[in-house]
Protein backbone atom coordinates (compact mmCIF):
# COMPACT_ATOMS: atom_id res chain seq x y z
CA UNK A 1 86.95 129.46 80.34
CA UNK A 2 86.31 125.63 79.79
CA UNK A 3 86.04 123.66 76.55
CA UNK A 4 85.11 120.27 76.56
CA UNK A 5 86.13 117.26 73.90
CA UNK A 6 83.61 114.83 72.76
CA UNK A 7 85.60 111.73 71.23
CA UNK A 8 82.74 109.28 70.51
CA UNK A 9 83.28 105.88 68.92
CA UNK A 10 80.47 102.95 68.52
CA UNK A 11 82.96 100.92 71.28
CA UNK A 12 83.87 103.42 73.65
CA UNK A 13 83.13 107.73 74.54
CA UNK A 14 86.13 109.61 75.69
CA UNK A 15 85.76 113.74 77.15
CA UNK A 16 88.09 115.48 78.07
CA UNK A 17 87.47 119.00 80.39
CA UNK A 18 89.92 122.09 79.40
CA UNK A 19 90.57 124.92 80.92
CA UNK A 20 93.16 127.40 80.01
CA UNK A 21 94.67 124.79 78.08
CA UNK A 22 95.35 121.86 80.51
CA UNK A 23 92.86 119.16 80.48
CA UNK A 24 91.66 119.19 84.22
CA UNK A 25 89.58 115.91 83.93
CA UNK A 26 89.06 112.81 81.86
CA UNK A 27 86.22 110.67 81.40
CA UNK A 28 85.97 107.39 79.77
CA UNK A 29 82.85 104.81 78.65
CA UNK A 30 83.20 101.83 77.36
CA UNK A 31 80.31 100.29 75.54
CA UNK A 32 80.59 96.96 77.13
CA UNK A 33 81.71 97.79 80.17
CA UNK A 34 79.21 100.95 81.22
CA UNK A 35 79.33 102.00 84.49
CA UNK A 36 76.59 101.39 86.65
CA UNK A 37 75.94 104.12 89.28
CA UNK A 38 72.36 104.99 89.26
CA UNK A 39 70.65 101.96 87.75
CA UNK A 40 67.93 100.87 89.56
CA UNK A 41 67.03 97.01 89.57
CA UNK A 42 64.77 94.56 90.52
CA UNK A 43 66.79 92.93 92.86
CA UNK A 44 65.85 89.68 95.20
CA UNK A 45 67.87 88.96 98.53
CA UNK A 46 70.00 86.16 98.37
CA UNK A 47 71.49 86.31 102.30
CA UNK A 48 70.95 88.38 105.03
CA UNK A 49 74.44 88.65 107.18
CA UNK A 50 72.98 90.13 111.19
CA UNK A 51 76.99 90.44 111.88
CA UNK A 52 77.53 92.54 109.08
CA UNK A 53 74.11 94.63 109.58
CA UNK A 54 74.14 93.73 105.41
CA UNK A 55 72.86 91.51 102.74
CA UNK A 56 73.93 90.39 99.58
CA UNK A 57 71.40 91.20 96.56
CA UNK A 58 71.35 89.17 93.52
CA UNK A 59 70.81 92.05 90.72
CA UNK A 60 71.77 89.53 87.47
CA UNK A 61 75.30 90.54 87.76
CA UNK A 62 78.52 88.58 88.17
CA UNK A 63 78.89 89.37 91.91
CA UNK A 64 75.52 89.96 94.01
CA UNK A 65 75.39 93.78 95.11
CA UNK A 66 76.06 94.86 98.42
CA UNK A 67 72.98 96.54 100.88
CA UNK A 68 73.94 97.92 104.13
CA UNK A 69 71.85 99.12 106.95
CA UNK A 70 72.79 102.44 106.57
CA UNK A 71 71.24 102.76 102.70
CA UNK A 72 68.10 100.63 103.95
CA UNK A 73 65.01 102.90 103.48
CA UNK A 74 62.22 103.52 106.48
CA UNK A 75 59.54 105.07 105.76
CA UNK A 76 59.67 108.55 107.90
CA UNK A 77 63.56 108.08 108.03
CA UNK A 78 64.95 111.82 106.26
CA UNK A 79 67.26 110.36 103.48
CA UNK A 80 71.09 111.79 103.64
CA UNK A 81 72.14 114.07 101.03
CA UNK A 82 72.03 112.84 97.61
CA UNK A 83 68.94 110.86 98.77
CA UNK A 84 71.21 107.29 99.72
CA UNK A 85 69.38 105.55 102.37
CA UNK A 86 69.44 106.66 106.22
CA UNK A 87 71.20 109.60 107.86
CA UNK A 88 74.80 108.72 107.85
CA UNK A 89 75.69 110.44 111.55
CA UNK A 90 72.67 108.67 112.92
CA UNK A 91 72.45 105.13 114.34
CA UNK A 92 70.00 102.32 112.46
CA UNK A 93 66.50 102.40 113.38
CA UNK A 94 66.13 98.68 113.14
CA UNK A 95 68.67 95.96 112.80
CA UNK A 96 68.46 94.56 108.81
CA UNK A 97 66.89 91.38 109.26
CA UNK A 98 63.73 93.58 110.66
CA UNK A 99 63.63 95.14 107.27
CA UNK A 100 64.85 92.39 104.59
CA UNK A 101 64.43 88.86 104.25
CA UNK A 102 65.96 85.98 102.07
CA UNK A 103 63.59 85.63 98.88
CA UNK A 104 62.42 89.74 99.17
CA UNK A 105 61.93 91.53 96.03
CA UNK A 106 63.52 95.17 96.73
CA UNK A 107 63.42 98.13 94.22
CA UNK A 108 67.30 99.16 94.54
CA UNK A 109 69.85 101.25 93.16
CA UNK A 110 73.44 101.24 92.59
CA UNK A 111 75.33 103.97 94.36
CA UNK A 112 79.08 102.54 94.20
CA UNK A 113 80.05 100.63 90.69
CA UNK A 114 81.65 96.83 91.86
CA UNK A 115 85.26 97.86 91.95
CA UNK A 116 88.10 95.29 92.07
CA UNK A 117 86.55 92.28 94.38
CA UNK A 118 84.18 93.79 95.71
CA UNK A 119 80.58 93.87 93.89
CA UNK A 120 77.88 97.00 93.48
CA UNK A 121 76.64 99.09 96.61
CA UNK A 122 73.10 99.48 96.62
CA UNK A 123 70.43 101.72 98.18
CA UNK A 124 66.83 101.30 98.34
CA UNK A 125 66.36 104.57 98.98
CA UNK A 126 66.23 105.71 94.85
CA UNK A 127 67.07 108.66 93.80
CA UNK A 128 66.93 110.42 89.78
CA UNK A 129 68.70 112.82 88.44
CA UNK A 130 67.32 115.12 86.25
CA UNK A 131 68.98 118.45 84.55
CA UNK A 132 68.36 120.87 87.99
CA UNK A 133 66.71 118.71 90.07
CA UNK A 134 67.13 115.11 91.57
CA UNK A 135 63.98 113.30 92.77
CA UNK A 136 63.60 111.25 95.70
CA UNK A 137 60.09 109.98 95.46
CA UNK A 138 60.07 108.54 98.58
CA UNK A 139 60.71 111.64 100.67
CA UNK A 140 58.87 114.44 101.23
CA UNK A 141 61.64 117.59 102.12
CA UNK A 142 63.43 119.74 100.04
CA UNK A 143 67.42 120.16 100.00
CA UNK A 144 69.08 122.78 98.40
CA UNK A 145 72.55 122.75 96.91
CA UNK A 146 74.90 123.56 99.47
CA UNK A 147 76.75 125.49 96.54
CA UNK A 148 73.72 128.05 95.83
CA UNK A 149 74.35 131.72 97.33
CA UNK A 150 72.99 133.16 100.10
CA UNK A 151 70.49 132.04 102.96
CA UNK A 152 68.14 134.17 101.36
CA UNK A 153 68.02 132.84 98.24
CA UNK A 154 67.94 128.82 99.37
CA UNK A 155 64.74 130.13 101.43
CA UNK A 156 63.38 131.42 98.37
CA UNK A 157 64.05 128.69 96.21
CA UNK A 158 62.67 126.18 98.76
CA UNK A 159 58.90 128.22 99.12
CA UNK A 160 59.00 128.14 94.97
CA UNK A 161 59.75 124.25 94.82
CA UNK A 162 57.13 123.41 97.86
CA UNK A 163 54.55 125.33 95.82
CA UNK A 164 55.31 123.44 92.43
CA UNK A 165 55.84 120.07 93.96
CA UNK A 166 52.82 120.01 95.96
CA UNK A 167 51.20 117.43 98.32
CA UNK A 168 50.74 113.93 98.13
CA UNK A 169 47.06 114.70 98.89
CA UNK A 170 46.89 116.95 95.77
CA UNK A 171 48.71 114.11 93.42
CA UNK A 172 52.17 115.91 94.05
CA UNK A 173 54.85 115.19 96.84
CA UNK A 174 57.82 113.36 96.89
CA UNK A 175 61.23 114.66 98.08
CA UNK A 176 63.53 117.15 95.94
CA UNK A 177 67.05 118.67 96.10
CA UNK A 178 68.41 121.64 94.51
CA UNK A 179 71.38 121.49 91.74
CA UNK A 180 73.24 124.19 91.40
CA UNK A 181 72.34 125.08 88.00
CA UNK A 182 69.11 125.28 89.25
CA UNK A 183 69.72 128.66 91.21
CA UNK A 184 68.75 130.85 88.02
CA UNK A 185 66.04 128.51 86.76
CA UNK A 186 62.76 129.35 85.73
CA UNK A 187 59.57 128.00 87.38
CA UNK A 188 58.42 126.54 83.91
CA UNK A 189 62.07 124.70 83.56
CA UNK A 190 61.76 123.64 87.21
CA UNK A 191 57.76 122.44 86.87
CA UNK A 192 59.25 120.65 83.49
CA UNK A 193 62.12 118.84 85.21
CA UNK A 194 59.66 117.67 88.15
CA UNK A 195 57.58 116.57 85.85
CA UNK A 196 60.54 114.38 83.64
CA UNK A 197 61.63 112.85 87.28
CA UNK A 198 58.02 111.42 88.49
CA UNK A 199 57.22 110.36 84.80
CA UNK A 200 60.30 108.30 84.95
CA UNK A 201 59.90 106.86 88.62
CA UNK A 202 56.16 105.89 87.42
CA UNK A 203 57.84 103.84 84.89
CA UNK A 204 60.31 102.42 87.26
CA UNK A 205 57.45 101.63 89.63
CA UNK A 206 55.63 100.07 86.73
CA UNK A 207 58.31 97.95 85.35
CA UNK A 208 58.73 96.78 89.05
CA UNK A 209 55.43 95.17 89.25
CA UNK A 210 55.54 92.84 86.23
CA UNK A 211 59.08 92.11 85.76
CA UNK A 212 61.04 88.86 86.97
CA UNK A 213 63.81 89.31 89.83
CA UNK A 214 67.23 90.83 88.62
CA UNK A 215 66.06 93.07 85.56
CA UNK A 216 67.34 96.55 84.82
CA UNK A 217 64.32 98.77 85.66
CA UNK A 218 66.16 102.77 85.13
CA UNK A 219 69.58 103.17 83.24
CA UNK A 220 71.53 106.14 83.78
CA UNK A 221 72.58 109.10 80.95
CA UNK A 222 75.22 107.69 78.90
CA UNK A 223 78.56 109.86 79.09
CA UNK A 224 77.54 112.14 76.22
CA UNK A 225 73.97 112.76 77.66
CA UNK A 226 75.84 113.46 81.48
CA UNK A 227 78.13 116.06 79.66
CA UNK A 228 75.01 118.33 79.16
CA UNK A 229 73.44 117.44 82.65
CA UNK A 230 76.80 117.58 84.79
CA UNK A 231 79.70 118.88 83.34
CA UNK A 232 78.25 122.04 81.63
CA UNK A 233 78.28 125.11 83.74
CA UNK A 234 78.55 128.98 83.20
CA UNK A 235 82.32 128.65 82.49
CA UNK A 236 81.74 126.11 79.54
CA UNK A 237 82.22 128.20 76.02
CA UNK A 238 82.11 124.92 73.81
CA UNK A 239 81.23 121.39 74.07
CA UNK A 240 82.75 119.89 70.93
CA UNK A 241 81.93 116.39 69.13
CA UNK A 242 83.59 114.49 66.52
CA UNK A 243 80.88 112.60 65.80
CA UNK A 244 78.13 113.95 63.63
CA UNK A 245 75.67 111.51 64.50
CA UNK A 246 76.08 111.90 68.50
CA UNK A 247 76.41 115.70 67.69
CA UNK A 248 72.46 115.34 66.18
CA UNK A 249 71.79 112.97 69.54
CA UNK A 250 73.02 115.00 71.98
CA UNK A 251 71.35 118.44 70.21
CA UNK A 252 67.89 116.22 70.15
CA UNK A 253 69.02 115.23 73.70
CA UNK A 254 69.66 118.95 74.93
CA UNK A 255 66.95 120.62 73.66
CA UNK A 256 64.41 118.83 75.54
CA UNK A 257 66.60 118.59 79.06
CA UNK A 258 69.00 121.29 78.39
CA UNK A 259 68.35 123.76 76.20
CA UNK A 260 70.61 126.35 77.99
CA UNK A 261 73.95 124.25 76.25
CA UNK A 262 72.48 123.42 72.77
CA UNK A 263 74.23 126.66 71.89
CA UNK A 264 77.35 125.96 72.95
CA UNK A 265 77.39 122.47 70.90
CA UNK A 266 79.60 122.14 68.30
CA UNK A 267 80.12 119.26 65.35
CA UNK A 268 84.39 119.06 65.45
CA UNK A 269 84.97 118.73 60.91
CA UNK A 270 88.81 118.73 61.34
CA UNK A 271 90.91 116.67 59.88
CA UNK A 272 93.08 116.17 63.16
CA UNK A 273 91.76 113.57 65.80
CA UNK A 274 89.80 115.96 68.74
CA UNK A 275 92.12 114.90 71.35
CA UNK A 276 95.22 115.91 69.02
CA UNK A 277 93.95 119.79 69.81
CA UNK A 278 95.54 119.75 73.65
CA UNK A 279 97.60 116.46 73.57
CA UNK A 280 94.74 114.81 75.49
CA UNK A 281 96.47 111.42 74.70
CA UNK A 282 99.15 112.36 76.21
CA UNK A 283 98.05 113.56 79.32
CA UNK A 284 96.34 110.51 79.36
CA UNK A 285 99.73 108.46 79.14
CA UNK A 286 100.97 110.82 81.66
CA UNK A 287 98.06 110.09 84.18
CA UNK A 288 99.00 106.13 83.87
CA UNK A 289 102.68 107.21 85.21
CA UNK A 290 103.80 106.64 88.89
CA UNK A 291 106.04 109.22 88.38
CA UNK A 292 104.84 113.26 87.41
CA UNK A 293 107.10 116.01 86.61
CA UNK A 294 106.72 119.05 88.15
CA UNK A 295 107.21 122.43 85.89
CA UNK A 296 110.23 123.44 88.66
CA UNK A 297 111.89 120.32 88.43
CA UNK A 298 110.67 118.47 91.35
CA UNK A 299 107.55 115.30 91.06
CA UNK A 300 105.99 113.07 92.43
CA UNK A 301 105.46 109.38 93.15
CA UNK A 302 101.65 108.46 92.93
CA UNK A 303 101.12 104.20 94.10
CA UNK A 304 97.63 103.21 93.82
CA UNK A 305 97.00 100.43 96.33
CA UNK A 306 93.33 98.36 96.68
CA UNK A 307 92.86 100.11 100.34
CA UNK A 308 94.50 103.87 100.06
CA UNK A 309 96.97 106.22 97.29
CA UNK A 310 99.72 107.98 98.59
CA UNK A 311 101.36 110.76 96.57
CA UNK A 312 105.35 111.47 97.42
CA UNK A 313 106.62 115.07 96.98
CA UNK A 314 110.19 115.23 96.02
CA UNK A 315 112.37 118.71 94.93
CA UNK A 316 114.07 116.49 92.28
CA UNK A 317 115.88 119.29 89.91
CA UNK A 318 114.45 121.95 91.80
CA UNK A 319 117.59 123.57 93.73
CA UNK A 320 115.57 127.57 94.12
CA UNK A 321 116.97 130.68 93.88
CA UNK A 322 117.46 131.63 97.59
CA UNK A 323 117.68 128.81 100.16
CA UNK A 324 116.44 125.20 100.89
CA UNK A 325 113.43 126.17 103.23
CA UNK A 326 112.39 128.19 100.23
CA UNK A 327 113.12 125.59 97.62
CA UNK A 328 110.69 123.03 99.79
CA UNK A 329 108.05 125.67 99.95
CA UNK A 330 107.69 126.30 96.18
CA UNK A 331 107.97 123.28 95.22
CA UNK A 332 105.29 122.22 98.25
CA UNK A 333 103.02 125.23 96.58
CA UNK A 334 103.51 123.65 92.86
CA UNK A 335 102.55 119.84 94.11
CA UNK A 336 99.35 121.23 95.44
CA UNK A 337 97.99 122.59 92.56
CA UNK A 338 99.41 119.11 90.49
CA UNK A 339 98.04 116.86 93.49
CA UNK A 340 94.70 117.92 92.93
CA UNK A 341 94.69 118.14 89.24
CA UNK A 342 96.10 114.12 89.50
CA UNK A 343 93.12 113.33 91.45
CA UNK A 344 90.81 114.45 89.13
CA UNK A 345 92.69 113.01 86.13
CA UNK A 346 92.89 109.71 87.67
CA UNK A 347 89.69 109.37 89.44
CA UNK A 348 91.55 108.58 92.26
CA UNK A 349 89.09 107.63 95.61
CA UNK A 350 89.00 106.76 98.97
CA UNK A 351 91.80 107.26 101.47
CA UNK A 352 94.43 109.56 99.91
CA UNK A 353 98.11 110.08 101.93
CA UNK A 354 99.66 113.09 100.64
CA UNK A 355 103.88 113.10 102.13
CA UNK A 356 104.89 116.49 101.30
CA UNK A 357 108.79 117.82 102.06
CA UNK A 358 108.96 118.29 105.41
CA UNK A 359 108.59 122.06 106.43
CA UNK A 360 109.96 123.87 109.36
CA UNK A 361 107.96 126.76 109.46
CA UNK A 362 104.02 126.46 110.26
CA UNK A 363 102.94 129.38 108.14
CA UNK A 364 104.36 127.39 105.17
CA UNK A 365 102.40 124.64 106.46
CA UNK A 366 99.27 126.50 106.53
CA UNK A 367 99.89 127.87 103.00
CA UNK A 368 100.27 124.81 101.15
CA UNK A 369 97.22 123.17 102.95
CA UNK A 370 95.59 126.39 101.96
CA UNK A 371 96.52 125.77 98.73
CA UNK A 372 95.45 122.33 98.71
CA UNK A 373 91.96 123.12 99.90
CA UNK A 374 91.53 125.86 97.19
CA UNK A 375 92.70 123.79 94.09
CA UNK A 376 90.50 121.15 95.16
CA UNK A 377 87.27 122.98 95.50
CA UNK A 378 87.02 122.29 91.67
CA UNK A 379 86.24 118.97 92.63
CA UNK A 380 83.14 118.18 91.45
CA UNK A 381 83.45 114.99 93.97
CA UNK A 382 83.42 115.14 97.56
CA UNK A 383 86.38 115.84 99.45
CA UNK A 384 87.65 115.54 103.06
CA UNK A 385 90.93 116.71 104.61
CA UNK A 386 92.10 116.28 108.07
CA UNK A 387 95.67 118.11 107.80
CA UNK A 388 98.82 117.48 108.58
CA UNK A 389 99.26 114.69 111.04
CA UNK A 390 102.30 114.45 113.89
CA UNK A 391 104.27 112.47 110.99
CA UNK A 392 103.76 115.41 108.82
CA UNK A 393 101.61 113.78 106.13
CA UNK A 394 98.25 115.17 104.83
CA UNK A 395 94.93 112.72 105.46
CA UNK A 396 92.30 113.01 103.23
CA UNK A 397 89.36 110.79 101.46
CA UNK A 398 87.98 111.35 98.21
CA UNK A 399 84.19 109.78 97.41
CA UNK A 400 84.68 107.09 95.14
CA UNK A 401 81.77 105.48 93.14
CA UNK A 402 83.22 104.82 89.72
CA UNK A 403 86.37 102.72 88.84
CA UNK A 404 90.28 104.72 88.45
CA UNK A 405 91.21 105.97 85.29
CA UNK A 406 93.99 103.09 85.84
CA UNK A 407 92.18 100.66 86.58
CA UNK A 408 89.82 101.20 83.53
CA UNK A 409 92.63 101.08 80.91
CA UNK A 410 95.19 99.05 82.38
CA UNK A 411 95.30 95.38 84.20
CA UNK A 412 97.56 93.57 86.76
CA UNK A 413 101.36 93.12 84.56
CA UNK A 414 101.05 89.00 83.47
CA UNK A 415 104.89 88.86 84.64
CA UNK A 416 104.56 90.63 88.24
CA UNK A 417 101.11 90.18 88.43
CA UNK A 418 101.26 93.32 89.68
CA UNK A 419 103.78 93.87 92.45
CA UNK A 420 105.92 95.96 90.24
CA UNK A 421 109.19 94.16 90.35
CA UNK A 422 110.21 90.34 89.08
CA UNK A 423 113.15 88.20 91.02
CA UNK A 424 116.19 88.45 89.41
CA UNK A 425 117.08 85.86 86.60
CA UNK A 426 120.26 84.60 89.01
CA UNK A 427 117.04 83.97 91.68
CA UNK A 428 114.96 82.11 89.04
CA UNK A 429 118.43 80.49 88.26
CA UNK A 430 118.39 78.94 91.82
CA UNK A 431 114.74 78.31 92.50
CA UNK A 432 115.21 75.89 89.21
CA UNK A 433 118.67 74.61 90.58
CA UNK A 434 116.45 73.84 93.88
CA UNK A 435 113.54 72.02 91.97
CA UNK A 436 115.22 69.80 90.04
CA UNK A 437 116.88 68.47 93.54
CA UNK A 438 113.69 67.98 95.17
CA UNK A 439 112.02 66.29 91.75
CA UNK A 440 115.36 63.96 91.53
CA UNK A 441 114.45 63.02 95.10
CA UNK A 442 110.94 62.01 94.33
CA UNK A 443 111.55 60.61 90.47
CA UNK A 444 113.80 58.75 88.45
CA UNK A 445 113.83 59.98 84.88
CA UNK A 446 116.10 59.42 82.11
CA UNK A 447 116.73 63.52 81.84
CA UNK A 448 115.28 66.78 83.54
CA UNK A 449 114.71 69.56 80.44
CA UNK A 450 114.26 73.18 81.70
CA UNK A 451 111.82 75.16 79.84
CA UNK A 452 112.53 78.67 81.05
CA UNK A 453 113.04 82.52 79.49
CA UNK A 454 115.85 83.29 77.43
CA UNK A 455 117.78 85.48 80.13
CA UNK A 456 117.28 82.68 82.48
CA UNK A 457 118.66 80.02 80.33
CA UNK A 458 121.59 82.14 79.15
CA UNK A 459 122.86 82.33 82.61
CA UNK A 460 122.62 79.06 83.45
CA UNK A 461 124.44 78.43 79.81
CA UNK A 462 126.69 81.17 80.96
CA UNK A 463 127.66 82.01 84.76
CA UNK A 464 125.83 79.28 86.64
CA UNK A 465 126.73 76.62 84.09
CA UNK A 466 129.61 75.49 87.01
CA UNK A 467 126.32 75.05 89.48
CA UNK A 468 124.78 73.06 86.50
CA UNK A 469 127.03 71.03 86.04
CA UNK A 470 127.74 70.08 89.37
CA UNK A 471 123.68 69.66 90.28
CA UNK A 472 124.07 66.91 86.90
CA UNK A 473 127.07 65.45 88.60
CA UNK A 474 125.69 65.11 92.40
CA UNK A 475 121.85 63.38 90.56
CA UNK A 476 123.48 61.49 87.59
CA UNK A 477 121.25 62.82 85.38
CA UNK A 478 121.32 64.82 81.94
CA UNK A 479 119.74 68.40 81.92
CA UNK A 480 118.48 69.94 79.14
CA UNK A 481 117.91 73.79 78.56
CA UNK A 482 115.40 75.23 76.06
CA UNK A 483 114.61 78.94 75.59
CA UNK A 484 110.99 79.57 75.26
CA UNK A 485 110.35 83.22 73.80
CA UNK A 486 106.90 83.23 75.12
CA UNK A 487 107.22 82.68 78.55
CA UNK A 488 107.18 85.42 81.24
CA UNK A 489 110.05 86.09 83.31
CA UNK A 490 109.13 84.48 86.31
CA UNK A 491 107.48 81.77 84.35
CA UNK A 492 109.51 78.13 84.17
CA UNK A 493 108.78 74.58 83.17
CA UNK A 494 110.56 71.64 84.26
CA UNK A 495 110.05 68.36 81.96
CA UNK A 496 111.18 64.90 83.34
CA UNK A 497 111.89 63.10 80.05
């Protein structure tokens, strides 16, 4: 069974998903910095790039959002699943500056938050989200869940939607797909949801017309209000909140869109902090690490990098019972299940490079990719893997449309700036040594002053005084050292006086 945490704070929402006692996933919202995958916008087209077969969209962020081809709408054009502009296996219809030009008003929506340098992804083709359903006004099919049962039953589900969405003709249409939770629904909680989605896109249309360029047209659910619409499932015993005031929100919230999980809400009275119940922190400290343990004594290595992640199995501890080949093909068995438990954790995206221990035998092969594939069905997120290459590594991608768990809560290091590793203070030593040469060459002051760490100074006090020295011989100059406590490691100041 599955219990989810509610941590809610005026600055910043926190759940955590549990099941059998191991959080399995971790969400976080920040008040001021709310994600913004599914907005839709008034946006106006600042360039149009023919190379790129893109444009740049000014949206009144930071960065202008990114339109490509591919998420360009055409009329008659079937949208891909998920209702994101054209098919993605079939070739543009028309180049982009046939459909967009410089100074356009388009109706768009964000489909990829702006993650590091890059800014928002947008499609014109909009899509809601509603509790079973997800509208795509301007289609006209029906898509069903590729997660709903048998042939059968998609077939019936489909004849049952086309009969409550109805025609364009008849004041109905638009396009429709399927959630899963919508496989037991009722026609009455079906006709409501349809009816939720076009009263909202009637208002987005609406806004459109008499607002400027670059407003904020459609916001998505806030984290609480997605728990109930995408999170809760059949496994879900308890959704509990800390907060009695988001408690009565979400309740209000649920009964109109969700009244199926009202009854598993619950108001959290005790005196321990929520996350304190299954060491959520923690886990959260833990998913931050390069480095997790393995129950058997092996880990791995996880390095995030802007273009891919790999993830390095190791035995570690792990020596087995019975021989080596076994040894690698527990401890193979164990990372799968922890790989994809990590990915989840972390929100990790995009290309992932999994470098298991290297195994002999292809049936062990086959069983730990088996593995791999099974503990990662949970996914809620889509997931591709290719397999074990020649070099023995595992290629897969992960759909990414919100920002890392790491790069959420953490930033670049202000002394490596993020490389992970700072010159030695015998190297800083010598580019100083080096500097004041070259500035003695250039200037003549009265005395050169080093402003510099305290390990730095205290060698050059200590074991490179001799090379001090001499350098104040050979440019008949003074030097000064000061220690400054604030200064990063790397970080040095040279004064001419």
């Amino acid at each position: 069974m599955q219990d989810i945490l509610v941590n809610w704070a005026p600055q910043e929402t926190r759940v955590a998903v549990v099941e059998n006692g191991a959080v399995q996933e971790l969400h976080v919202e920040r008040a001021a910095e709310r994600g913004l995958v599914g907005n839709a916008y008034l946006g106006k087209v600042a360039r149009v790039l023919p190379g790129m077969q893109s444009a740049f969209v000014d949206i009144g962020l930071d960065r202008a959002a990114f339109l490509h081809v591919a998420d360009v709408h055409v009329a008659g054009q079937v949208g891909r699943h998920g209702g994101h502009g054209g098919r993605a296996d079939a070739p543009p219809v028309q180049p982009i500056e046939k459909l967009v030009f410089e100074g356009q008003s388009l109706v768009v929506q964000v489909i990829k938050d702006p993650i590091g340098t890059k800014g928002a992804r947008l499609s014109t083709q909009i899509s809601i989200a509603g509790r079973m359903l997800v509208y795509l006004p301007q289609d006209d099919h029906i898509g069903i869940s590729q997660k709903i049962g048998s042939h059968e039953l998609r077939e019936q589900l489909r004849q049952r939607m086309a009969a409550l969405v109805g025609t364009r003709e008849e004041g109905g249409g638009g396009g429709f797909i399927l959630r899963t939770n919508a496989e037991e629904a009722s026609d009455a909680e079906l006709a409501d949801d349809i009816a939720y989605l076009r009263k909202t896109w009637a208002h987005i249309r609406a806004q459109a017309l008499k607002a400027p360029p670059a407003t904020l047209l459609h916001e998505d659910l806030n984290l609480a209000q997605r728990v109930l619409r995408d999170l809760v499932n059949e496994r879900t015993a308890t959704i509990r909140i800390d907060s009695r005031m988001q408690f009565d929100a979400l309740r209000e919230f649920g009964q109109l869109y969700t009244p199926s999980a009202v009854n598993r809400l619950q108001h959290y009275k005790g005196e321990r902090p929520i996350f304190d119940l299954f060491s959520v922190d923690q886990e959260i400290e833990k998913a931050l690490a390069r480095r997790v343990d393995l129950k058997s004594g092996g880990y791995l290595v996880v390095d995030q990098t802007e273009a891919l992640t790999t993830v390095d199995v190791n035995t570690g501890g792990f020596v087995g019972a019975r021989n080596f080949e076994d040894t690698i093909f527990k401890t193979n068995l164990e990372a799968a299940l922890a790989i994809a438990r990590q990915l989840r954790l972390r929100n990790l995206g995009g290309i992932i490079i999994i470098d298991f221990i290297d195994m002999a035998r292809a049936d062990h092969q086959e069983a730990v990719l088996g593995e791999l594939r099974k503990q990662l069905s949970r996914d809620r997120t889509k997931i591709t893997v290719s397999g074990f290459t020649q070099l023995g590594l595992v290629e897969m991608t992960r759909k990414r449309t919100r920002e890392s768990l790491a790069h959420m809560l953490c930033e670049p290091c202000p002394a490596c700036a993020g490389r992970g590793q700072v010159k030695t203070a015998r190297s800083l030593c010598y580019d100083i040594l080096r500097e004041i040469l070259r500035e003695a060459r250039q200037f003549n002051p009265k005395e050169f002053r080093i402003i510099a760490s305290a390990p730095v100074v205290e060698m050059l006090l200590d074991e490179e005084s001799q090379n001090l020295a001499g350098l104040s011989d050979f440019i008949g100059k003074p030097i000064s050292l000061q220690a400054e406590a604030t200064m990063t490691a790397e970080h040095y100041d040279i004064v001419l006086l």
